[in-house]
Protein backbone atom coordinates (compact mmCIF):
# COMPACT_ATOMS: atom_id res chain seq x y z
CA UNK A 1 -22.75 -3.50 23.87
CA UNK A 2 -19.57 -2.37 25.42
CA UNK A 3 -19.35 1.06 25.47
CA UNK A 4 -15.76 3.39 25.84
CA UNK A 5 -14.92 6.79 24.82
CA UNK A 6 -12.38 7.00 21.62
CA UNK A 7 -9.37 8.15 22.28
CA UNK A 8 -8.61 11.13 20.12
CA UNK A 9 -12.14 12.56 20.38
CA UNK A 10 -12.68 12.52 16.51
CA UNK A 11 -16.07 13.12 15.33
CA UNK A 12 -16.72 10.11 12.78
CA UNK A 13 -19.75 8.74 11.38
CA UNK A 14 -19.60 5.39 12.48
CA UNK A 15 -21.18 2.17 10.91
CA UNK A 16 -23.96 0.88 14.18
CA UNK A 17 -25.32 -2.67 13.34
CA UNK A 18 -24.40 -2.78 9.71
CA UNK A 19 -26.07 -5.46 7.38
CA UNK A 20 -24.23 -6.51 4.56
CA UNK A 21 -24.97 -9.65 2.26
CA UNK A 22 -25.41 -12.68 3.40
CA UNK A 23 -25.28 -11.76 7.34
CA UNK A 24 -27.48 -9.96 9.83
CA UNK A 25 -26.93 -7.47 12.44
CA UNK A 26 -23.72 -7.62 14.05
CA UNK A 27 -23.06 -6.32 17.50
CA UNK A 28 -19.74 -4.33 18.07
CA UNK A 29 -18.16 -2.79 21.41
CA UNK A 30 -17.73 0.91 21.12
CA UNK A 31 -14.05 2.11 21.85
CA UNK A 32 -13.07 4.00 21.72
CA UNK A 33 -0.84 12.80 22.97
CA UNK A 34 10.62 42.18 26.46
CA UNK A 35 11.43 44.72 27.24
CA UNK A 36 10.91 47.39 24.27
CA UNK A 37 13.45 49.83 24.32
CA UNK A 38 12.70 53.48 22.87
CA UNK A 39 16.02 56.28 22.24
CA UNK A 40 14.59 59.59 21.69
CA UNK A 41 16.76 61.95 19.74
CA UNK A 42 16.66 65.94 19.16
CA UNK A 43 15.66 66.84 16.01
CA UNK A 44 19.07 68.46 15.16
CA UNK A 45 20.63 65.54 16.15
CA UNK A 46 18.66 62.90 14.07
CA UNK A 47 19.35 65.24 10.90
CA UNK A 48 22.84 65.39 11.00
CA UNK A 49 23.18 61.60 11.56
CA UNK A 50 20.89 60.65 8.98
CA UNK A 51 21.28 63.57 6.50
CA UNK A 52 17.65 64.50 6.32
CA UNK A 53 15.25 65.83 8.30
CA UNK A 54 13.58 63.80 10.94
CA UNK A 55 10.64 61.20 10.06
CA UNK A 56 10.97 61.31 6.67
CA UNK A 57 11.65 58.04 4.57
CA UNK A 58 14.67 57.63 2.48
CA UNK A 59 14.33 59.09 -1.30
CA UNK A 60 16.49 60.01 -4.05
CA UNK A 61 15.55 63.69 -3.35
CA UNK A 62 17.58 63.33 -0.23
CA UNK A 63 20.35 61.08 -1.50
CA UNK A 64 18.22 57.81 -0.27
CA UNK A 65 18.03 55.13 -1.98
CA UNK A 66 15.04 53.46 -3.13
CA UNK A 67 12.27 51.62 -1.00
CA UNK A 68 12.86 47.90 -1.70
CA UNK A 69 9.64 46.21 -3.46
CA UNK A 70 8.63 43.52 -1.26
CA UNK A 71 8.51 40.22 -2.29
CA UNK A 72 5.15 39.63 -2.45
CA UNK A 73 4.89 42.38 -4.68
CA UNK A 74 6.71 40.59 -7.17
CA UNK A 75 4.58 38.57 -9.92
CA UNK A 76 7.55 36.69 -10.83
CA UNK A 77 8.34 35.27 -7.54
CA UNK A 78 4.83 34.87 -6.63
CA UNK A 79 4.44 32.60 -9.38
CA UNK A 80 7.43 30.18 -8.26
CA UNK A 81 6.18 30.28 -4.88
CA UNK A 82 5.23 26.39 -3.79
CA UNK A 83 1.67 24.91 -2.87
CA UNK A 84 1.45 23.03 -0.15
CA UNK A 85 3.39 19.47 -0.81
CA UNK A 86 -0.01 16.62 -1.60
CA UNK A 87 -1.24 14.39 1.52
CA UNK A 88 0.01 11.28 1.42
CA UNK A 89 -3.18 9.09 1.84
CA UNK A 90 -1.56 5.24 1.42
CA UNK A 91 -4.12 4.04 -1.26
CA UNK A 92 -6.68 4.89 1.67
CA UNK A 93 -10.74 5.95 0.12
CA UNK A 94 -13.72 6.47 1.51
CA UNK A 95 -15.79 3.19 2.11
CA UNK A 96 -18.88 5.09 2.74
CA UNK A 97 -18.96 3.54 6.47
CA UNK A 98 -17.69 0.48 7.31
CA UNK A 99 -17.61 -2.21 4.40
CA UNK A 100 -15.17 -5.18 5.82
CA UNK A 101 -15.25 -8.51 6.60
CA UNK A 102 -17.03 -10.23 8.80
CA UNK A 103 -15.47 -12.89 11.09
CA UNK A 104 -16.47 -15.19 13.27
CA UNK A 105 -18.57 -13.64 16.82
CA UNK A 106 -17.64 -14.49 20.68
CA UNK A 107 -19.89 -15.59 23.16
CA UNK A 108 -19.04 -13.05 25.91
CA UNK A 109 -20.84 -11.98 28.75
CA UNK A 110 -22.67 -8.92 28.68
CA UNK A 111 -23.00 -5.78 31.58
CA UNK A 112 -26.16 -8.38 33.20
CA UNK A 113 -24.22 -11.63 33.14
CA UNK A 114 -25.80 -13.26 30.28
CA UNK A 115 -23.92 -14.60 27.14
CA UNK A 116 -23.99 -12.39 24.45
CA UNK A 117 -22.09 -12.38 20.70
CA UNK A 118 -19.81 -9.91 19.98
CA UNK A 119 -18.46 -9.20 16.71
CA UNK A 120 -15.88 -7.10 17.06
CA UNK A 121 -15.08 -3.21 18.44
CA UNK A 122 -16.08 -0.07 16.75
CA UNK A 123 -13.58 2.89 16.58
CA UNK A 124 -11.47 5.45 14.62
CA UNK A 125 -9.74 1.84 12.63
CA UNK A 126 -13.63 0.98 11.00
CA UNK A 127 -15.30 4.69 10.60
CA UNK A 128 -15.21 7.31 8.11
CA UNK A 129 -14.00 10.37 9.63
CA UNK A 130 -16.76 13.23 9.74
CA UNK A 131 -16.71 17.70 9.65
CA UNK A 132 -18.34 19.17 12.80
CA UNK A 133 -21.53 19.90 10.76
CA UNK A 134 -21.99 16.09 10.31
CA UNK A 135 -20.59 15.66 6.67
CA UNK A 136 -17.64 13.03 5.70
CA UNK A 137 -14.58 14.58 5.28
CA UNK A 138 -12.13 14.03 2.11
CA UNK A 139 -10.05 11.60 2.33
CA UNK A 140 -7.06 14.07 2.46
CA UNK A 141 -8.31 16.10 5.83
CA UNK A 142 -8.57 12.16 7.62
CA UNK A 143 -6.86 12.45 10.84
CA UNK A 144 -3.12 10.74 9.94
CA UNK A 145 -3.94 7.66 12.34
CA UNK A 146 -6.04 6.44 10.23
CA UNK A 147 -4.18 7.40 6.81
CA UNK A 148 -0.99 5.45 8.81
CA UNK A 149 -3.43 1.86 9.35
CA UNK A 150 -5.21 1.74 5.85
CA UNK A 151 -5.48 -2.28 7.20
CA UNK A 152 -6.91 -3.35 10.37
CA UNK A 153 -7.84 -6.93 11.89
CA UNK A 154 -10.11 -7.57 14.77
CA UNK A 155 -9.12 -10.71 17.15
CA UNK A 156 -9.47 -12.60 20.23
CA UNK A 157 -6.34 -13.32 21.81
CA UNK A 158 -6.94 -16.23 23.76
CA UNK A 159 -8.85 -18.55 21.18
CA UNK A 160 -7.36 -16.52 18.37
CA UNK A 161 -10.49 -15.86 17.02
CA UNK A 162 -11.19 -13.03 14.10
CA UNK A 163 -13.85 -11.35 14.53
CA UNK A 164 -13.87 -8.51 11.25
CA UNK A 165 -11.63 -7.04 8.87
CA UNK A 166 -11.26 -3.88 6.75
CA UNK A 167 -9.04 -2.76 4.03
CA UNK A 168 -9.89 0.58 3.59
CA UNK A 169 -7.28 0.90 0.25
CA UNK A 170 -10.33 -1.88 -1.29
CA UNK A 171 -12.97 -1.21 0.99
CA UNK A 172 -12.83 -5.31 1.71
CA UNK A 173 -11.75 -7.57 4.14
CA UNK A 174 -8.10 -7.98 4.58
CA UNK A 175 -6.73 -11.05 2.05
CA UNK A 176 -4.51 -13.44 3.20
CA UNK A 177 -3.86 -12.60 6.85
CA UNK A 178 -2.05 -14.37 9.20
CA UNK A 179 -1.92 -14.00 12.69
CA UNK A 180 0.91 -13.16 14.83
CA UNK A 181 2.20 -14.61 18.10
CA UNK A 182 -1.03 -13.68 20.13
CA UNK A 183 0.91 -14.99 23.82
CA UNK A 184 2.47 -11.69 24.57
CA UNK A 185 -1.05 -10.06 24.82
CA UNK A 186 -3.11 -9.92 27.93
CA UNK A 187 -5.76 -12.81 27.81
CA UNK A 188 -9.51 -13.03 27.15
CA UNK A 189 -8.92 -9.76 25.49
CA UNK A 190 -10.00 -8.48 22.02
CA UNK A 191 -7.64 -6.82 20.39
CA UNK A 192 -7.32 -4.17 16.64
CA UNK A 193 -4.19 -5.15 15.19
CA UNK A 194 -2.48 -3.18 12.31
CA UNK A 195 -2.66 -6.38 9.55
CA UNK A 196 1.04 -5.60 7.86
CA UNK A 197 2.92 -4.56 11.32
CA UNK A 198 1.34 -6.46 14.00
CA UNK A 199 0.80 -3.18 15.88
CA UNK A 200 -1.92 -2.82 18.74
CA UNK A 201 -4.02 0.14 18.17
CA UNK A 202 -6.55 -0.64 20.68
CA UNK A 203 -7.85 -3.83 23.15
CA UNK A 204 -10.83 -4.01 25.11
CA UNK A 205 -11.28 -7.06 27.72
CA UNK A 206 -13.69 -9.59 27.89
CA UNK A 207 -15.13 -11.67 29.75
CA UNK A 208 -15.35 -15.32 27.73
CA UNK A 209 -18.07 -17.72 28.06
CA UNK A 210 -16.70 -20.81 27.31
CA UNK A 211 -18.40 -23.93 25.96
């Protein structure tokens, strides 16, 4: 396994080797922006400026007039006060870990030399975001990355080559893909591509063994 440190540091509870039907183990790569003035007045002097005696607060018994209720004293205005405006989550649910579609693996070669498969690369795009104390998060807390790419696609850029999917709006694979110009991309080189805008969100290199 390929191992790299995620870039943003989120804890998540990732997937490991997971097993779904109809395939075994899978092996993935882990991948992971004063100065406070004070005037000092006499006594005398404050009173006959203000018209009452000094340190008092204004009052109608001086010819003040009346301390202002604060706002948040106010039921009325309370009440119309706003909540904070709903997350905008893009369809996006919790897949309780990661529930896409497998591919097709690589033969690559491994830290020792010797062909191994890999199935694709493990990161923030294909794990459910998790609270310090271990516990998934609601979907509303989710970091915004991964609220932004609710559809991610795993792929080789030199054989073009897809190793996994995930829809997190379906928990599935993502339907009716097609792959974009790949030649722009480094080589031997898998890459996490956002499945609707073609974006890279993270590549790892690899070493191919060819047939």
């Amino acid at each position: 396994m390929h191992d790299a440190t995620p870039g943003d540091g989120m804890p998540t509870e990732g997937s490991g080797d997971d097993v779904g039907p109809g395939r075994g183990p899978r092996t993935r790569a882990l991948l992971v922006g004063g100065v406070l003035v004070v005037a000092v007045l006499g006594v005398g002097v404050a009173a006959a400026l203000t018209g009452r005696a000094a340190g008092t607060e204004p009052s109608d018994a001086v010819g003040g007039a009346p301390a202002a209720e604060a706002p948040a004293d106010d039921p009325a205005l309370a009440a119309e006060t706003p909540g904070p405006a709903p997350v905008e989550t893009n369809g996006v649910q919790a897949c309780g870990g990661f529930a896409g579609s497998a591919g097709t693996p690589i033969q690559v070669r491994g830290d020792g030399g010797e062909p191994e498969a890999l199935g694709g690369l493990e990161g923030w795009w294909n794990s459910t975001p998790a609270s310090g104390s271990g516990g998934w998060l609601d979907v509303e807390r989710w970091p915004r990355q991964v609220l932004d790419h609710p559809a991610t696609v795993t792929v080789e850029t030199t054989t073009g080559t897809v190793l996994e999917s995930f829809d997190r709006r379906t928990c599935t694979g993502v339907e009716g893909w097609t792959a974009p110009d790949l030649s722009a991309l480094p080589p031997s080189t898998v890459v996490v591509l956002d499945a609707e805008t073609g974006e890279v969100l993270a590549e790892h290199p690899v070493d191919l063994v060819t047939p």
